[in-house]
C-alpha atoms as a PDB file:
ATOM      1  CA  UNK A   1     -76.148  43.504 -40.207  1.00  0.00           C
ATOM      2  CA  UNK A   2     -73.502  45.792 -39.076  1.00  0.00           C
ATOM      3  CA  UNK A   3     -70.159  44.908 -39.109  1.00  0.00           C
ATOM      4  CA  UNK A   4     -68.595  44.191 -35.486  1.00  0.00           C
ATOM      5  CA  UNK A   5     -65.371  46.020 -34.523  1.00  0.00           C
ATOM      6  CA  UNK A   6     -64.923  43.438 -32.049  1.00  0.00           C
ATOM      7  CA  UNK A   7     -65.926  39.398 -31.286  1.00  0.00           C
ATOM      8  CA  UNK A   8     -65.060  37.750 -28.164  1.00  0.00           C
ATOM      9  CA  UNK A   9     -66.117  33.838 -28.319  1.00  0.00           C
ATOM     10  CA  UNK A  10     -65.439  32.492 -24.691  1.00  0.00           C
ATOM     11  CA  UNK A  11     -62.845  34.073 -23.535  1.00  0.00           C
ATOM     12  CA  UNK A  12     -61.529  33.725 -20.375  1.00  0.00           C
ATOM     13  CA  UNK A  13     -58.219  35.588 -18.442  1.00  0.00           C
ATOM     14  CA  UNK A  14     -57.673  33.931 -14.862  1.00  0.00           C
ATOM     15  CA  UNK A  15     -54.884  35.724 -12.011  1.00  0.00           C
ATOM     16  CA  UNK A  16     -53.998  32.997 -10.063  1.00  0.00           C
ATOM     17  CA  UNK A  17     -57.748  31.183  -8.557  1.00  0.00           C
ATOM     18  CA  UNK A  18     -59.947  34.033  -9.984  1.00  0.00           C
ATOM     19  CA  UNK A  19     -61.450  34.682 -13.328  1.00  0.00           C
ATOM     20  CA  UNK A  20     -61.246  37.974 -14.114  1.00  0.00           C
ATOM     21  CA  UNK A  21     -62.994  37.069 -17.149  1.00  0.00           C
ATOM     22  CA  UNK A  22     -65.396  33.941 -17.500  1.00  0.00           C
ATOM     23  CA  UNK A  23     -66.130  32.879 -20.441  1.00  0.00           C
ATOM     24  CA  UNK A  24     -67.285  36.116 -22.209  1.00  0.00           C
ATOM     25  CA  UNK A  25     -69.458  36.131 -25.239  1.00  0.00           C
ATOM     26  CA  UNK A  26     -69.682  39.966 -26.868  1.00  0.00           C
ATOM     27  CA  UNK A  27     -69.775  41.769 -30.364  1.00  0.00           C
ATOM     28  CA  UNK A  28     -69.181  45.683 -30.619  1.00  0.00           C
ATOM     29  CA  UNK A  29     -70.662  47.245 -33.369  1.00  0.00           C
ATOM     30  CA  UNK A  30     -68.979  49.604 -36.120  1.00  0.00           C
ATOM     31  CA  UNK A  31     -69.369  53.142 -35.532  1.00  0.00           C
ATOM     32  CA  UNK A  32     -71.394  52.798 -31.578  1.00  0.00           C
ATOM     33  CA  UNK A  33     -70.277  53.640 -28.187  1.00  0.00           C
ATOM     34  CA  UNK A  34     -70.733  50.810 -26.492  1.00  0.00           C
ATOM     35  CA  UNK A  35     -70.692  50.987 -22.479  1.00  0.00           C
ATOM     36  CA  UNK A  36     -69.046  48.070 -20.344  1.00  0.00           C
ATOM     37  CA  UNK A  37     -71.230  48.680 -17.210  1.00  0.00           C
ATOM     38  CA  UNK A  38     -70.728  46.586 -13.874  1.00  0.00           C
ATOM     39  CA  UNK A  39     -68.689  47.133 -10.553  1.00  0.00           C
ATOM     40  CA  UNK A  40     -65.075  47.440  -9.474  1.00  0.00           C
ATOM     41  CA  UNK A  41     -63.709  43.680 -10.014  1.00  0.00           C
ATOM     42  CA  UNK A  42     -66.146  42.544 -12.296  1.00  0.00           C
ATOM     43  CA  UNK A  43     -63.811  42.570 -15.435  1.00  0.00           C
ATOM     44  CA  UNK A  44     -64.470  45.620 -17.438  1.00  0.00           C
ATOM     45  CA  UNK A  45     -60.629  46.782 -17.510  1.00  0.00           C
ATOM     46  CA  UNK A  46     -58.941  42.961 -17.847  1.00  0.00           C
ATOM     47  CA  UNK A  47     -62.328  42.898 -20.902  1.00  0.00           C
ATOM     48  CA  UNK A  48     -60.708  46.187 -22.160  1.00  0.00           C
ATOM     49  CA  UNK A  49     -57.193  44.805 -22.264  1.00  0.00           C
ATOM     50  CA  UNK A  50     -57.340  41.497 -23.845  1.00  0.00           C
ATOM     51  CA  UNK A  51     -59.181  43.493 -26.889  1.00  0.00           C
ATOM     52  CA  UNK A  52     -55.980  45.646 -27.049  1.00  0.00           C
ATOM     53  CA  UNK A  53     -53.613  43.080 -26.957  1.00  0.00           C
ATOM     54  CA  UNK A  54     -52.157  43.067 -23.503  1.00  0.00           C
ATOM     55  CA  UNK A  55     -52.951  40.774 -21.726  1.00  0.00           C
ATOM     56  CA  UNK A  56     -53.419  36.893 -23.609  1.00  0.00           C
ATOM     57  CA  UNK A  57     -56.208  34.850 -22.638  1.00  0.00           C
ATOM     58  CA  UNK A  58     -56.174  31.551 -21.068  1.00  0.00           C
ATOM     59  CA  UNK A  59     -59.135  30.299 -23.882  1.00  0.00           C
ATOM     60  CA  UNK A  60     -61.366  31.490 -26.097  1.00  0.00           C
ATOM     61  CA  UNK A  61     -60.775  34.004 -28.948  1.00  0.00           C
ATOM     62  CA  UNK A  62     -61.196  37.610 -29.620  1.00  0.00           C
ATOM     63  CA  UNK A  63     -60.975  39.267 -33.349  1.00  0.00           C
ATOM     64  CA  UNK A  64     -60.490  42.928 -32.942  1.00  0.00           C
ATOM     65  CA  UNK A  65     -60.939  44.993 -36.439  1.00  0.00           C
ATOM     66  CA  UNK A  66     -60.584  41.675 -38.336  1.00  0.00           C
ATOM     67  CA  UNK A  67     -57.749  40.913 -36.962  1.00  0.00           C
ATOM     68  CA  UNK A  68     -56.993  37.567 -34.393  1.00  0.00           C
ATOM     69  CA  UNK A  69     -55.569  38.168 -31.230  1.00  0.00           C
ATOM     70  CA  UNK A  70     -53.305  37.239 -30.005  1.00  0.00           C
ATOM     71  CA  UNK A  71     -51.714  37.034 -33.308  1.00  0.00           C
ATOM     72  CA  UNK A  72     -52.781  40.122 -34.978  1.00  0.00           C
ATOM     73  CA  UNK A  73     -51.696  42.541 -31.789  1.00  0.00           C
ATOM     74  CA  UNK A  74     -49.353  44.593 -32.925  1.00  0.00           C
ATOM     75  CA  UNK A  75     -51.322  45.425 -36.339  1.00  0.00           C
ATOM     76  CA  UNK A  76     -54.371  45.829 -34.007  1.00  0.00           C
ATOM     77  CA  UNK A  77     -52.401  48.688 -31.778  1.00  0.00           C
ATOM     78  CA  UNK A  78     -51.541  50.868 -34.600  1.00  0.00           C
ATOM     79  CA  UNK A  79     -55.192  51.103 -35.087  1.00  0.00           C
ATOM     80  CA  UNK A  80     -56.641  51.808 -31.801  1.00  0.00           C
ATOM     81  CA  UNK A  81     -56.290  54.675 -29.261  1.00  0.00           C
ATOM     82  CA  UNK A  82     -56.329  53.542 -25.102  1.00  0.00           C
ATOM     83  CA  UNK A  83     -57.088  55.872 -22.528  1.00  0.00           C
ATOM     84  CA  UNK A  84     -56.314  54.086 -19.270  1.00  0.00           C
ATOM     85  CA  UNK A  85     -58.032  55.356 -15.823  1.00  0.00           C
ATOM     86  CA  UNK A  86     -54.774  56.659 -14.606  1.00  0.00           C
ATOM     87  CA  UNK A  87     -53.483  59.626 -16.697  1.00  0.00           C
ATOM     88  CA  UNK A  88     -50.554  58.021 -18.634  1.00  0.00           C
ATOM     89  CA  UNK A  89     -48.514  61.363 -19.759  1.00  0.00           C
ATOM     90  CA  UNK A  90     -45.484  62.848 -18.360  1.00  0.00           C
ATOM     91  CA  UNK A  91     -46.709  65.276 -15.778  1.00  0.00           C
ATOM     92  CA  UNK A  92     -42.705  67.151 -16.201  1.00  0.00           C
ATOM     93  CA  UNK A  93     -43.536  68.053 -19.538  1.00  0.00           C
ATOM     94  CA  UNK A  94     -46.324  70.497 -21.340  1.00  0.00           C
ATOM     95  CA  UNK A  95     -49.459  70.006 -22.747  1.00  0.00           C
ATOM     96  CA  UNK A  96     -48.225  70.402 -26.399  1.00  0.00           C
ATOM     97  CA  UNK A  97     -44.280  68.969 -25.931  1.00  0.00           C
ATOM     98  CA  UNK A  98     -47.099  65.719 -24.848  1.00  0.00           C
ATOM     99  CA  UNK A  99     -48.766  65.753 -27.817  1.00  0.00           C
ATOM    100  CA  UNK A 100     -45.685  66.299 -30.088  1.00  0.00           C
ATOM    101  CA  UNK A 101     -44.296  63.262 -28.051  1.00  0.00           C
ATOM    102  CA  UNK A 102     -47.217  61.170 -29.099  1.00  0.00           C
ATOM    103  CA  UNK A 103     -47.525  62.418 -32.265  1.00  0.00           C
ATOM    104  CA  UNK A 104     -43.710  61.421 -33.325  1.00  0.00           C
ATOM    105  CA  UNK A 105     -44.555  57.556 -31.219  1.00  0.00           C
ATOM    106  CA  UNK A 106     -47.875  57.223 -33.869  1.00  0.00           C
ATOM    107  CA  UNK A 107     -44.986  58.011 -36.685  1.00  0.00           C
ATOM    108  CA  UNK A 108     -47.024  61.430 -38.447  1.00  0.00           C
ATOM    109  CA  UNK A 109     -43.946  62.719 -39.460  1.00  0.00           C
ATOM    110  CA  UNK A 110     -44.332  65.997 -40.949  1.00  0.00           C
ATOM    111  CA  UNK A 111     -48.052  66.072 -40.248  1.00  0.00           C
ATOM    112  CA  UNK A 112     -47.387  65.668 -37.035  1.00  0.00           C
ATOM    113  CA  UNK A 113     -47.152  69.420 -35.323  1.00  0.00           C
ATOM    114  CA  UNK A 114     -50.033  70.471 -37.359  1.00  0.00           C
ATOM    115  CA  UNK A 115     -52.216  67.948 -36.114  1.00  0.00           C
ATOM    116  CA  UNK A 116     -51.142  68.853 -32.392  1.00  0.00           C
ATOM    117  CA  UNK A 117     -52.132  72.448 -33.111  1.00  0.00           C
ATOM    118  CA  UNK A 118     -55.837  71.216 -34.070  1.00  0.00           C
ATOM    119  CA  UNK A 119     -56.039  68.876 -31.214  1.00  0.00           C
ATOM    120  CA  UNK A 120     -55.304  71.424 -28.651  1.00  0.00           C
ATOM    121  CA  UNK A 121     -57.909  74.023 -30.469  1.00  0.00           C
ATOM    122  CA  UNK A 122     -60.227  71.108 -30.618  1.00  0.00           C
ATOM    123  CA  UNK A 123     -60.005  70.059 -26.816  1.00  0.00           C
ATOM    124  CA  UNK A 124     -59.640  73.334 -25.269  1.00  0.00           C
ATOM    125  CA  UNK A 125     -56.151  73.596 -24.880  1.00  0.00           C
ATOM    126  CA  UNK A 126     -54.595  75.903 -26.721  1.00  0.00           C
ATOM    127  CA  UNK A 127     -54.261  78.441 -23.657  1.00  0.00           C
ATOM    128  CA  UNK A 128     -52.622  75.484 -21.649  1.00  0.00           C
ATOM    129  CA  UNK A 129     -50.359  74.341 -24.657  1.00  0.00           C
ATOM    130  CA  UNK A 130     -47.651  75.814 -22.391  1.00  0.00           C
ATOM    131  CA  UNK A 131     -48.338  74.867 -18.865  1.00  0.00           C
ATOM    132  CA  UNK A 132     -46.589  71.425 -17.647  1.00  0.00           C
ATOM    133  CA  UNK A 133     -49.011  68.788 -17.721  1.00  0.00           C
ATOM    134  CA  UNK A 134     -48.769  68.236 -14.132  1.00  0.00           C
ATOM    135  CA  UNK A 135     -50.460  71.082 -12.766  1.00  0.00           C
ATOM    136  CA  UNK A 136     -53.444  70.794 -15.140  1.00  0.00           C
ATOM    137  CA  UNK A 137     -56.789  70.174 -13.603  1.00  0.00           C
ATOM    138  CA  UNK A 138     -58.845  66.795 -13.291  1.00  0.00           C
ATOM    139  CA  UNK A 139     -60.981  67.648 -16.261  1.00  0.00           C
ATOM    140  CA  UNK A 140     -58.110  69.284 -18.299  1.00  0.00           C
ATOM    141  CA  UNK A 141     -55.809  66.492 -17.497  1.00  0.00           C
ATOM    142  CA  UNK A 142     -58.945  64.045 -18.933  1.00  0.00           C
ATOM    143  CA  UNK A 143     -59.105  66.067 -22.094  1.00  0.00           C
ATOM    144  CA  UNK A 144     -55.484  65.800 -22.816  1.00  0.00           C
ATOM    145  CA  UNK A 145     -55.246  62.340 -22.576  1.00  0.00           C
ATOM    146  CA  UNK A 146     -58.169  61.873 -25.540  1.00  0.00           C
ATOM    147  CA  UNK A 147     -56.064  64.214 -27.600  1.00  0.00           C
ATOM    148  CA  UNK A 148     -53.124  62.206 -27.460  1.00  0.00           C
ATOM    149  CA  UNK A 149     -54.792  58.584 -28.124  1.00  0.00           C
ATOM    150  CA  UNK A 150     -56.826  60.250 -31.022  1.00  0.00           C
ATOM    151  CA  UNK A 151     -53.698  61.752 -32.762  1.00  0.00           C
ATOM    152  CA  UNK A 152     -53.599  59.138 -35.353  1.00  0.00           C
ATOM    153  CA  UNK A 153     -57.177  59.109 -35.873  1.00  0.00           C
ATOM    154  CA  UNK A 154     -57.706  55.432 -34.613  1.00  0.00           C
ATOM    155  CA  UNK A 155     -61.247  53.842 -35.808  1.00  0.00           C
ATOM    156  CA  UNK A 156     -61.487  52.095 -32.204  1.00  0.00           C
ATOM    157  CA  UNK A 157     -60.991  53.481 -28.927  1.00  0.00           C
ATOM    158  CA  UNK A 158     -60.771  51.579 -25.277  1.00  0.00           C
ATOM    159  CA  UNK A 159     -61.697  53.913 -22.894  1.00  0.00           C
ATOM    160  CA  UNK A 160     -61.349  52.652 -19.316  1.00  0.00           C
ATOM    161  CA  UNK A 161     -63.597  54.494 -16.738  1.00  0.00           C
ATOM    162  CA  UNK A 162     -62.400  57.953 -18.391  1.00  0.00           C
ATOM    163  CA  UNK A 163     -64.280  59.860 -15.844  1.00  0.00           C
ATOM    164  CA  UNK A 164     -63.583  58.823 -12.339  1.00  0.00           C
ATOM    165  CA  UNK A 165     -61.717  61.776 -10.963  1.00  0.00           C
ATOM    166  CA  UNK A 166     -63.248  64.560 -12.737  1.00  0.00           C
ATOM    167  CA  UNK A 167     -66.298  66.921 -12.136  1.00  0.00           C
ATOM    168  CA  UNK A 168     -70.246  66.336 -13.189  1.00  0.00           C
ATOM    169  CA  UNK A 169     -69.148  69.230 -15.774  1.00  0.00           C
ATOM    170  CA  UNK A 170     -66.345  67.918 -17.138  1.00  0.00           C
ATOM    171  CA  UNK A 171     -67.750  64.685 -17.658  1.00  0.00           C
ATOM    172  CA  UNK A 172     -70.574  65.954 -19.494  1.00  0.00           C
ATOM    173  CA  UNK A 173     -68.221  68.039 -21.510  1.00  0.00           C
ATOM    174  CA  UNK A 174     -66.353  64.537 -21.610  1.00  0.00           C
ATOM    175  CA  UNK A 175     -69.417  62.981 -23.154  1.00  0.00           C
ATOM    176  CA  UNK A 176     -70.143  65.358 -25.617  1.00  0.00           C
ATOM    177  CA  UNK A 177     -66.845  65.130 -27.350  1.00  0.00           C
ATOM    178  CA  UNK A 178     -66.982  61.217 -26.976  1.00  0.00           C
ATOM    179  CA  UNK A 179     -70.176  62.002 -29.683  1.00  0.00           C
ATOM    180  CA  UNK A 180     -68.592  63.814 -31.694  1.00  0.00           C
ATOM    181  CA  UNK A 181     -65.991  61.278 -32.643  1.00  0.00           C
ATOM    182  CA  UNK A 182     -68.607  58.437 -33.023  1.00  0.00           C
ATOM    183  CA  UNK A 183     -70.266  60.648 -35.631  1.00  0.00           C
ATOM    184  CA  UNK A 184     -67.052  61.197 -37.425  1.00  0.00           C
ATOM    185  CA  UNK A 185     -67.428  57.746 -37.931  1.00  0.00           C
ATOM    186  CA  UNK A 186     -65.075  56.156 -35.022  1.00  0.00           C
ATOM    187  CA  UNK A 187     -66.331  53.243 -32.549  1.00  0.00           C
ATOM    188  CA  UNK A 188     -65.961  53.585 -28.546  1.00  0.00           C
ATOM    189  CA  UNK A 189     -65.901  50.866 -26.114  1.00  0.00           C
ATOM    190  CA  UNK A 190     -66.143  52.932 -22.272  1.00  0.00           C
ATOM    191  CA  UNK A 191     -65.723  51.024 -19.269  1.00  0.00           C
ATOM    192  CA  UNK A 192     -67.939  52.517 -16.505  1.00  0.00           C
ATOM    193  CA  UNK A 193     -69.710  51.801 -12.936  1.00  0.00           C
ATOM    194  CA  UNK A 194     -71.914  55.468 -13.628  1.00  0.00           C
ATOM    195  CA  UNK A 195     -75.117  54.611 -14.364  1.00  0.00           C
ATOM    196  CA  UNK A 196     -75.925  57.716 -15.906  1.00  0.00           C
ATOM    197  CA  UNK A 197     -72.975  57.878 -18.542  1.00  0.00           C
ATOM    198  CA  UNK A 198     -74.213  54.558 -19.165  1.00  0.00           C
ATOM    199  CA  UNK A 199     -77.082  55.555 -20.168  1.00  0.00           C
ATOM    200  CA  UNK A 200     -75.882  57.605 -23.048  1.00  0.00           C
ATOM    201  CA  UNK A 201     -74.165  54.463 -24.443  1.00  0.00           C
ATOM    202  CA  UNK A 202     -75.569  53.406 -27.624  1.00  0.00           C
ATOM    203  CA  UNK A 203     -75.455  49.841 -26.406  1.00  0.00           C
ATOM    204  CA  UNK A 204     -74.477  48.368 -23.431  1.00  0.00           C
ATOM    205  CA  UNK A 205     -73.136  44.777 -21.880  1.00  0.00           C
ATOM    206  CA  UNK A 206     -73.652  44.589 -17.798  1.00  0.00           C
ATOM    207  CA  UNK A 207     -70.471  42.476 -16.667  1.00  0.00           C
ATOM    208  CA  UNK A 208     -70.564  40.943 -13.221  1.00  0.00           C
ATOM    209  CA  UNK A 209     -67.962  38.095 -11.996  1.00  0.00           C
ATOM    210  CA  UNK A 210     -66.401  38.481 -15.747  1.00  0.00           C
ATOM    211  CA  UNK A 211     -69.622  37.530 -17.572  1.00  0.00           C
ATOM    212  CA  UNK A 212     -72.060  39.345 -19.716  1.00  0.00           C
ATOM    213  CA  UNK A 213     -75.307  39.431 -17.965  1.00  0.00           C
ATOM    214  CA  UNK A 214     -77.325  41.329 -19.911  1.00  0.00           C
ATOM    215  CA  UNK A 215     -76.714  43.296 -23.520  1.00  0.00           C
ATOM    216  CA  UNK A 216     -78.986  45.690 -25.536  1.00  0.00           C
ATOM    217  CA  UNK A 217     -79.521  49.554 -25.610  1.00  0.00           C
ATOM    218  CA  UNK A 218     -80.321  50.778 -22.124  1.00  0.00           C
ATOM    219  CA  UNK A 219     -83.833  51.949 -23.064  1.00  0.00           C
ATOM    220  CA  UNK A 220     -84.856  48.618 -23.858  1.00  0.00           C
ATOM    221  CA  UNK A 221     -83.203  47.063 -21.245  1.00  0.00           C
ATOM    222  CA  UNK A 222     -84.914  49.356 -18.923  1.00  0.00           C
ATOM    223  CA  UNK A 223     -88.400  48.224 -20.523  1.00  0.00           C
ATOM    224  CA  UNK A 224     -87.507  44.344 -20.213  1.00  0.00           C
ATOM    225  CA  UNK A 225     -86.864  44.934 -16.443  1.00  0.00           C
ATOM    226  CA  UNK A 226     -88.861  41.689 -14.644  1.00  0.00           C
ATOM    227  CA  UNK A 227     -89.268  43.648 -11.736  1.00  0.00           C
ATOM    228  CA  UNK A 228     -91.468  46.704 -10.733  1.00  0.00           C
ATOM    229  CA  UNK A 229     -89.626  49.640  -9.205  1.00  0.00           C
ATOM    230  CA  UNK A 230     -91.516  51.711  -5.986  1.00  0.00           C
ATOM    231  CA  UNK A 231     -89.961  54.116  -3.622  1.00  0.00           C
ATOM    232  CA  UNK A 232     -91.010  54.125   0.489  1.00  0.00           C
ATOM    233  CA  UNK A 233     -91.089  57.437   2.450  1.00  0.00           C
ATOM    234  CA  UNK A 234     -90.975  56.184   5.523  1.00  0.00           C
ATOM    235  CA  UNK A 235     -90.175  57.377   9.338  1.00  0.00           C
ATOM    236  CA  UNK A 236     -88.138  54.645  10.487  1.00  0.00           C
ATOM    237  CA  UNK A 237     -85.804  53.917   7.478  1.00  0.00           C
ATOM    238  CA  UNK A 238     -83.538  51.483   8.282  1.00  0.00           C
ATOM    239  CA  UNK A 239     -85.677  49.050  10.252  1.00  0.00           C
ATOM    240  CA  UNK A 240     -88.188  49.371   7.574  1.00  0.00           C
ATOM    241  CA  UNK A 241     -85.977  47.961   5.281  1.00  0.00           C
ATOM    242  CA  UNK A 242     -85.194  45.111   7.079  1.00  0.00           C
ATOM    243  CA  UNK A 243     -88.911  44.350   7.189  1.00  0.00           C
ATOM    244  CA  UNK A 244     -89.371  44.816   3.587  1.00  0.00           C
ATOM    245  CA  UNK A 245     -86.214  42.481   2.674  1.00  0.00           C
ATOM    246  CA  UNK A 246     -87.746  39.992   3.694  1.00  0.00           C
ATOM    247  CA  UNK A 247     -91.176  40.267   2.613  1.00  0.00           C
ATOM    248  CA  UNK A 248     -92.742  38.490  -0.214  1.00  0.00           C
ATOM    249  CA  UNK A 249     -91.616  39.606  -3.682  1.00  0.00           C
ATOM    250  CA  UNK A 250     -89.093  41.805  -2.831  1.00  0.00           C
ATOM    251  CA  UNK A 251     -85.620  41.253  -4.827  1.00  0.00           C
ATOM    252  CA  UNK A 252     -83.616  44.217  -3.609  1.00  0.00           C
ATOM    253  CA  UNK A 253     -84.359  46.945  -1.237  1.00  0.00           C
ATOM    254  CA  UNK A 254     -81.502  50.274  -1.407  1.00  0.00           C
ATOM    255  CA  UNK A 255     -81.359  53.134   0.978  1.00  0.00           C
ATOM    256  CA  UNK A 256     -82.213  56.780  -0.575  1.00  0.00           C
ATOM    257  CA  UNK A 257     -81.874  59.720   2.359  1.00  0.00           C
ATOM    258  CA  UNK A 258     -85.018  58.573   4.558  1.00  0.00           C
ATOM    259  CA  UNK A 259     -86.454  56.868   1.440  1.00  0.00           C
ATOM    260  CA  UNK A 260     -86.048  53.509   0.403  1.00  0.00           C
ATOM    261  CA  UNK A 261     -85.990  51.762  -3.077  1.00  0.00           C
ATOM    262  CA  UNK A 262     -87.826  48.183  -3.735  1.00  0.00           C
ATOM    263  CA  UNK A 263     -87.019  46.311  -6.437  1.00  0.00           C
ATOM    264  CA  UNK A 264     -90.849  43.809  -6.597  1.00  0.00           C
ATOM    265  CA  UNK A 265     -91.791  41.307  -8.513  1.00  0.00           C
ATOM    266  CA  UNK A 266     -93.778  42.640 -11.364  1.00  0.00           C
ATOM    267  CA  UNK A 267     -96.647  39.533 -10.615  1.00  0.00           C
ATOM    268  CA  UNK A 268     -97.237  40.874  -7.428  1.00  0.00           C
ATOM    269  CA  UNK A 269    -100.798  42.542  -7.437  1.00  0.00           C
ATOM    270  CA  UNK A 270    -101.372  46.140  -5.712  1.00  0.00           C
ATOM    271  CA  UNK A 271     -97.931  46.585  -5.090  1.00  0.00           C
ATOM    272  CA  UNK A 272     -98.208  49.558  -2.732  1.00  0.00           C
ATOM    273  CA  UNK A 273    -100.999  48.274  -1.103  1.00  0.00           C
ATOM    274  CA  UNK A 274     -98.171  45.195  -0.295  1.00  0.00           C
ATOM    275  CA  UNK A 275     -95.628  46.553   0.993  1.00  0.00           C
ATOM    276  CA  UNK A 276     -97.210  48.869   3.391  1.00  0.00           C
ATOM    277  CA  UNK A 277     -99.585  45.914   4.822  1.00  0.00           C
ATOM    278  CA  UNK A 278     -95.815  44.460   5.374  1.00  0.00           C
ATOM    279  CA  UNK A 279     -94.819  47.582   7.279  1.00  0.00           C
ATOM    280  CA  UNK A 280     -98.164  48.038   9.197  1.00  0.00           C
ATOM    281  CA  UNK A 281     -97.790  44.442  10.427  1.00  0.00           C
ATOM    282  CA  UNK A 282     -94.691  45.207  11.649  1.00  0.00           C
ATOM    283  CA  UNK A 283     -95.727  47.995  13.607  1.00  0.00           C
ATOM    284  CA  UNK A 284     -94.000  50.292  11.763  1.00  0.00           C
ATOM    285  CA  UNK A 285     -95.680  53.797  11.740  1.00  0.00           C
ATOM    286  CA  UNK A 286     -97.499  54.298   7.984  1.00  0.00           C
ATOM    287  CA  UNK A 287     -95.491  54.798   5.097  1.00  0.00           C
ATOM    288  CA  UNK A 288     -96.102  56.696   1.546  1.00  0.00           C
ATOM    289  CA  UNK A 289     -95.241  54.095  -1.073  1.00  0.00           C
ATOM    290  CA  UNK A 290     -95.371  54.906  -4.719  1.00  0.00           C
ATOM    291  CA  UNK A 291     -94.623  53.281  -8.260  1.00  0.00           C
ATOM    292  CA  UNK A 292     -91.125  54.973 -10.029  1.00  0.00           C
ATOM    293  CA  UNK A 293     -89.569  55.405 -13.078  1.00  0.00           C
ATOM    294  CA  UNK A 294     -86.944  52.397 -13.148  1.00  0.00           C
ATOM    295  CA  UNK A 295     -83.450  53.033 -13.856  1.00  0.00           C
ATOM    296  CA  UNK A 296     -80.158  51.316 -15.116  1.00  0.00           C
ATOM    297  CA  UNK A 297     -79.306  50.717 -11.224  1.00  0.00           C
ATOM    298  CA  UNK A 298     -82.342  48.833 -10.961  1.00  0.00           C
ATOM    299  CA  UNK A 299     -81.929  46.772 -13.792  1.00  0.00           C
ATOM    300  CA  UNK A 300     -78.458  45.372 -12.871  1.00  0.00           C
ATOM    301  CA  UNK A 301     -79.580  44.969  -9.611  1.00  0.00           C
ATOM    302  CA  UNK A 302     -82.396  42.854 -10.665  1.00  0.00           C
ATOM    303  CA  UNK A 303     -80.094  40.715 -13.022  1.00  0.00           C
ATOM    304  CA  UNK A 304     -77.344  40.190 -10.293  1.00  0.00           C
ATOM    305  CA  UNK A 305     -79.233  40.195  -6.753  1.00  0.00           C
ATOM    306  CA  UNK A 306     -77.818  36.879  -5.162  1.00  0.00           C
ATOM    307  CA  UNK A 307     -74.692  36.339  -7.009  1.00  0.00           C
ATOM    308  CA  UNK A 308     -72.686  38.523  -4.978  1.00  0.00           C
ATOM    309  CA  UNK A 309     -69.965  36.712  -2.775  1.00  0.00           C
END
């Protein structure tokens, strides 16, 4: 079995009434990037820092790279790197007077300058070394801030929704780089509410309310999905989906442009056959309805339809 980076037994972080996080059960593997997937408030970032020491929980227990937090937190930071969502450098000075900064804070000593010089080649920043970090672009901005928390070569790094303010290219640049340092041998726990980055995850947990709802690698969580997906081209959109809330079977209906996504009971027999008899009797003009290709959207859906306040 392969050794987890980190174990959370019931742990549980409340502000004031709410419970940020409820009880969560999770184990990160060595050497994966591992995706924390759910929506804004469902406890991906409070997860994120109560692994890194930050924050102490109200009960339960966490180990992080062996060692027991909140005990072990300060051995625990010297070995991980955090990239928060907010960019975290100082804006009034450059790209590499940044990295020499964070380089002397890691204590690298005399190795220190040299390994700024190969993280700026590395990230594409060598032209910018420079420029004040400030005026740097979303993307550029993004890939100074992974230079700086892999400086010291951590084996574990938090990254909290690293991509929210940058470009489709960027992130996929983003990504690819993410990759490369889980096949140098490093493991990567990314907080995201992108469906597709989470899809590149080697495994993933699906958080919602500050629980895990659902863990495994997105393909077979994808397979496992108790529902069957089918899209409706239809003239009247929005009334259309009204109908086909509440017809029989149906666990989630989404608006695509003038199509619609239904989320269907997978025991439900000629499914397209169903839901346009549901639409016909509703004097709704006829509709093309087809069976899809479901997606990572469709299985949280699925998992959390309901629980939503």
């Amino acid at each position: 079995m392969t050794e987890a980076v980190i174990e959370a037994r019931a742990l549980t972080r409340r502000f004031g009434a709410v419970r940020a996080v409820d009880g969560l059960d999770l184990e990160v593997p060595r050497g994966v990037i591992y995706g924390l997937l759910g929506p804004n408030g469902s406890g991906k970032s409070t997860a994120i820092r109560l692994f890194c020491g930050l924050l102490l929980p109200d009960a339960g227990e966490v180990r992080v790279l062996g060692e027991r937090l909140p005990e072990g937190a300060e051995a625990v930071r010297r070995r991980i790197g955090y990239m928060t969502q907010r960019f975290s450098l100082y804006e009034d000075l450059t790209v590499r007077e940044n990295l020499l900064f964070v380089a002397r804070v890691y204590g690298l000593g005399a190795e220190g300058p040299a390994r700024v010089e190969a993280a700026l080649r590395a990230y594409g920043l060598a032209e910018r070394a420079g420029q004040f970090a400030g005026t740097l672009s979303g993307g550029q901005k993004q890939r100074l801030a992974l230079a700086a928390v892999t400086l010291h070569r951590p084996p574990l790094l938090f990254l909290d929704e690293p991509t929210a303010a940058v470009d489709p290219r960027s992130r996929r640049d983003f990504w690819e780089r993410l990759f490369e340092l889980a096949d140098g041998g490093a493991t990567l726990l990314v907080s995201t509410h992108y469906m597709d980055e989470a899809e590149r995850c080697h495994r993933l947990a699906f958080l919602d309310r500050g629980r895990v709802v659902m863990e495994g690698e997105p393909r077979a969580l994808i397979e496992a999905l108790p529902v069957q997906v089918l899209e409706v081209d239809c003239a009247r959109p929005r009334r259309a989906a009204a109908v086909l809330a509440a017809t029989a079977g149906v666990r989630g209906v989404s608006q695509l442009g003038a199509r619609l996504r239904v989320l269907l009971e997978r025991d439900v027999a000629e499914p397209e056959a169903h839901l346009a008899r549901s639409l016909t009797a509703a004097g709704l003009p006829p509709a093309a309805v087809e069976r899809v290709r479901p997606g990572l959207e469709d299985v949280f859906v699925a998992h959390t339809e309901g629980r939503r306040p």
